[in-house]
C-alpha atoms as a PDB file:
ATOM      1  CA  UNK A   1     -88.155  13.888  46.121  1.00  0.00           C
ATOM      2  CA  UNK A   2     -87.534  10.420  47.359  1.00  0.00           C
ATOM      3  CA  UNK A   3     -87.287   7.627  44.088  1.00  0.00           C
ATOM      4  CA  UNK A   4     -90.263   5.592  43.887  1.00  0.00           C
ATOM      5  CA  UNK A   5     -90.181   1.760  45.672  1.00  0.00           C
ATOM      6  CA  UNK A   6     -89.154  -0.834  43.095  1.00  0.00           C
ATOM      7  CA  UNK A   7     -91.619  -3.207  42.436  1.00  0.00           C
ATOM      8  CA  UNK A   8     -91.355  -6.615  40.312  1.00  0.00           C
ATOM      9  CA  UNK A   9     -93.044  -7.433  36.917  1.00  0.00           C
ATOM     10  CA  UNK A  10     -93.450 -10.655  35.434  1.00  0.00           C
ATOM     11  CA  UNK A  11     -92.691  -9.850  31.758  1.00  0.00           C
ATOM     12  CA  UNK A  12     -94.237 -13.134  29.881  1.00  0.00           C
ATOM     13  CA  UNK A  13     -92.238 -13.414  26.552  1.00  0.00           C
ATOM     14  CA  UNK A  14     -93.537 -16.706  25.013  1.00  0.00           C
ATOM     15  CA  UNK A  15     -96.733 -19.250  25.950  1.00  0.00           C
ATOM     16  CA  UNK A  16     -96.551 -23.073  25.708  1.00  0.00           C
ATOM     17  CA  UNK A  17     -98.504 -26.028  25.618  1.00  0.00           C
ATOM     18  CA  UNK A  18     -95.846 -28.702  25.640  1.00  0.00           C
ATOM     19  CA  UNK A  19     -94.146 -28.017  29.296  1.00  0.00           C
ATOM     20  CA  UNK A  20     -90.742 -29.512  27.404  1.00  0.00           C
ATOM     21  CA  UNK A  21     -90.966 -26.570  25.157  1.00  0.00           C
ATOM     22  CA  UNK A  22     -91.097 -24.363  28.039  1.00  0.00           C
ATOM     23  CA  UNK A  23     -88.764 -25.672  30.054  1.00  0.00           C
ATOM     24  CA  UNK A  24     -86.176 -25.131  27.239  1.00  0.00           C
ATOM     25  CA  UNK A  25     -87.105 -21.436  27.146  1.00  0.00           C
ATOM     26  CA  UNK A  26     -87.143 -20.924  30.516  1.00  0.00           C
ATOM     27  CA  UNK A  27     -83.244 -22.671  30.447  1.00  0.00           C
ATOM     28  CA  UNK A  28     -82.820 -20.286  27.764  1.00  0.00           C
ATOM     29  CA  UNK A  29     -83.564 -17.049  29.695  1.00  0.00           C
ATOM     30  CA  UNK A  30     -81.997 -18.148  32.781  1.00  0.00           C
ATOM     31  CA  UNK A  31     -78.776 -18.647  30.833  1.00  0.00           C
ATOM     32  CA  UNK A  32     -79.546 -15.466  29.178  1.00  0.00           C
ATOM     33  CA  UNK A  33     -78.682 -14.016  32.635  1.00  0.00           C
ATOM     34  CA  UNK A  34     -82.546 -13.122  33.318  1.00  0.00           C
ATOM     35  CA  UNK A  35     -84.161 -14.239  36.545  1.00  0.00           C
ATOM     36  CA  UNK A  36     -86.710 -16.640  35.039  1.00  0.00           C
ATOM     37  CA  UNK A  37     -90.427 -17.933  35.450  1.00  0.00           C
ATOM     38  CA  UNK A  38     -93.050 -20.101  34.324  1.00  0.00           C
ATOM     39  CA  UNK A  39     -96.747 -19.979  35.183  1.00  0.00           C
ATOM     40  CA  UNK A  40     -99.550 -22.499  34.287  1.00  0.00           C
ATOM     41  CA  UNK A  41    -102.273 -19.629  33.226  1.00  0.00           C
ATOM     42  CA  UNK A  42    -105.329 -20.955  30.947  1.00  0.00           C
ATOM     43  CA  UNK A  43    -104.161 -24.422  30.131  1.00  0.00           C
ATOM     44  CA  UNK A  44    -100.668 -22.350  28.728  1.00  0.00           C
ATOM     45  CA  UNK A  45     -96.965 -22.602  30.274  1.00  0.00           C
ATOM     46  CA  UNK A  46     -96.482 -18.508  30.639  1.00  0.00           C
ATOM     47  CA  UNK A  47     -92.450 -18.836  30.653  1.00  0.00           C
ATOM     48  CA  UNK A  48     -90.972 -15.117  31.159  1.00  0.00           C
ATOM     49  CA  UNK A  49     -88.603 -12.899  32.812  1.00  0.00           C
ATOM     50  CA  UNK A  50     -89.081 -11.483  36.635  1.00  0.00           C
ATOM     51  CA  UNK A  51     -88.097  -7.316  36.217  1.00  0.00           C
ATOM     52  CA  UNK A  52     -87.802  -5.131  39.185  1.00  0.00           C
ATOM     53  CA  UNK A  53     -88.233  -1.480  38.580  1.00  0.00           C
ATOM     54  CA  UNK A  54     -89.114   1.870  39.669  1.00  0.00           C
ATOM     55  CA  UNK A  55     -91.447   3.667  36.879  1.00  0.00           C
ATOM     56  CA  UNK A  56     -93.191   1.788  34.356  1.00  0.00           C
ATOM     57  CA  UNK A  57     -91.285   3.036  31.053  1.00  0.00           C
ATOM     58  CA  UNK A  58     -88.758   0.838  32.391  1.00  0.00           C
ATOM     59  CA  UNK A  59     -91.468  -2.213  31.813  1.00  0.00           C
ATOM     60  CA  UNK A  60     -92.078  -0.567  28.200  1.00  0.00           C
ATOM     61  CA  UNK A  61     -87.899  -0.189  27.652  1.00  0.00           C
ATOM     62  CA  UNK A  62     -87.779  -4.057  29.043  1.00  0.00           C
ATOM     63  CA  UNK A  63     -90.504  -5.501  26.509  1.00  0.00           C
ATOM     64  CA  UNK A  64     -89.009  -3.380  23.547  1.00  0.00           C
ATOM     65  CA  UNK A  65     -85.400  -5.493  24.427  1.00  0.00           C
ATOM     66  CA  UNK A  66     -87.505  -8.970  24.632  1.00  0.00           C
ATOM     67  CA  UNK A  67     -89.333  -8.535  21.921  1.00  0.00           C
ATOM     68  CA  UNK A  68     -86.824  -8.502  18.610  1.00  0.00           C
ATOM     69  CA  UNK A  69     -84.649 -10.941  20.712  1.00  0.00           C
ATOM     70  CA  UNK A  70     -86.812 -13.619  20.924  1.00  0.00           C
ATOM     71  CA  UNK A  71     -89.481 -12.817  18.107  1.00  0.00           C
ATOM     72  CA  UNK A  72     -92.733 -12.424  20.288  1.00  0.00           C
ATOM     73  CA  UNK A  73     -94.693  -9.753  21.868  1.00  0.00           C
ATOM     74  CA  UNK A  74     -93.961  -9.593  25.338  1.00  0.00           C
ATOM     75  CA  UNK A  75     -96.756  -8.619  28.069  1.00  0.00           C
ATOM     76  CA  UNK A  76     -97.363  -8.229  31.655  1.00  0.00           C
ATOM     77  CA  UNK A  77     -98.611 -11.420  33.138  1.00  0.00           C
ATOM     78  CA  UNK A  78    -101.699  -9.401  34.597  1.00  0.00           C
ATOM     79  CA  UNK A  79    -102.083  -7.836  30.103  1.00  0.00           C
ATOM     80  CA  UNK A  80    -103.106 -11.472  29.398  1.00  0.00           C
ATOM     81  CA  UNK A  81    -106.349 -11.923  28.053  1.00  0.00           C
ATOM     82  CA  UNK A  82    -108.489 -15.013  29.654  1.00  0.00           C
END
C-alpha cells in the first residue's frame, strides 16, 4: 500500500503575552534547527514548531521530545482551548 501524504502540524510548545518573550523562543527553536512559528491566538503569542508527517504517532513521538526539553506541554495549535 502506498504511504500516506505528509501533512504539516503546528506543534505550539510555549504561549506569551510579552511578544519580546516570544520572539526569544521562537530564536530559540529556529536555532534549535526546528522550522519555527508564532501565532497571535486569544490575546497569546502561540510560538511553536512547524512538523510534517505521515501518521499521527509521529505528532505524539514529536510532543513527547518538546516537552522535557523545554518544560511545557506541547499541543496542536487546533488542541487549544478558546
Amino acid at each position: 500500500p502506498a504511504e500516506p501524504e505528509v501533512k504539516e502540524a503546528f506543534i505550539v510548545v510555549h504561549s506569551f503575552k510579552n511578544p519580546r518573550n516570544a520572539n526569544n523562543f521562537y530564536n530559540v527553536l529556529s536555532e534549535a534547527g526546528y522550522r519555527a512559528e508564532k501565532r497571535l491566538w486569544n490575546g497569546l503569542q502561540r510560538v511553536g514548531i512547524i512538523f510534517p508527517y505521515r501518521y499521527t504517532t509521529e505528532i505524539d513521538s514529536m510532543k513527547q521530545v518538546l516537552g522535557p526539553k523545554y518544560k511545557s506541554g506541547p499541543k496542536l495549535f487546533e488542541e487549544l482551548e478558546e
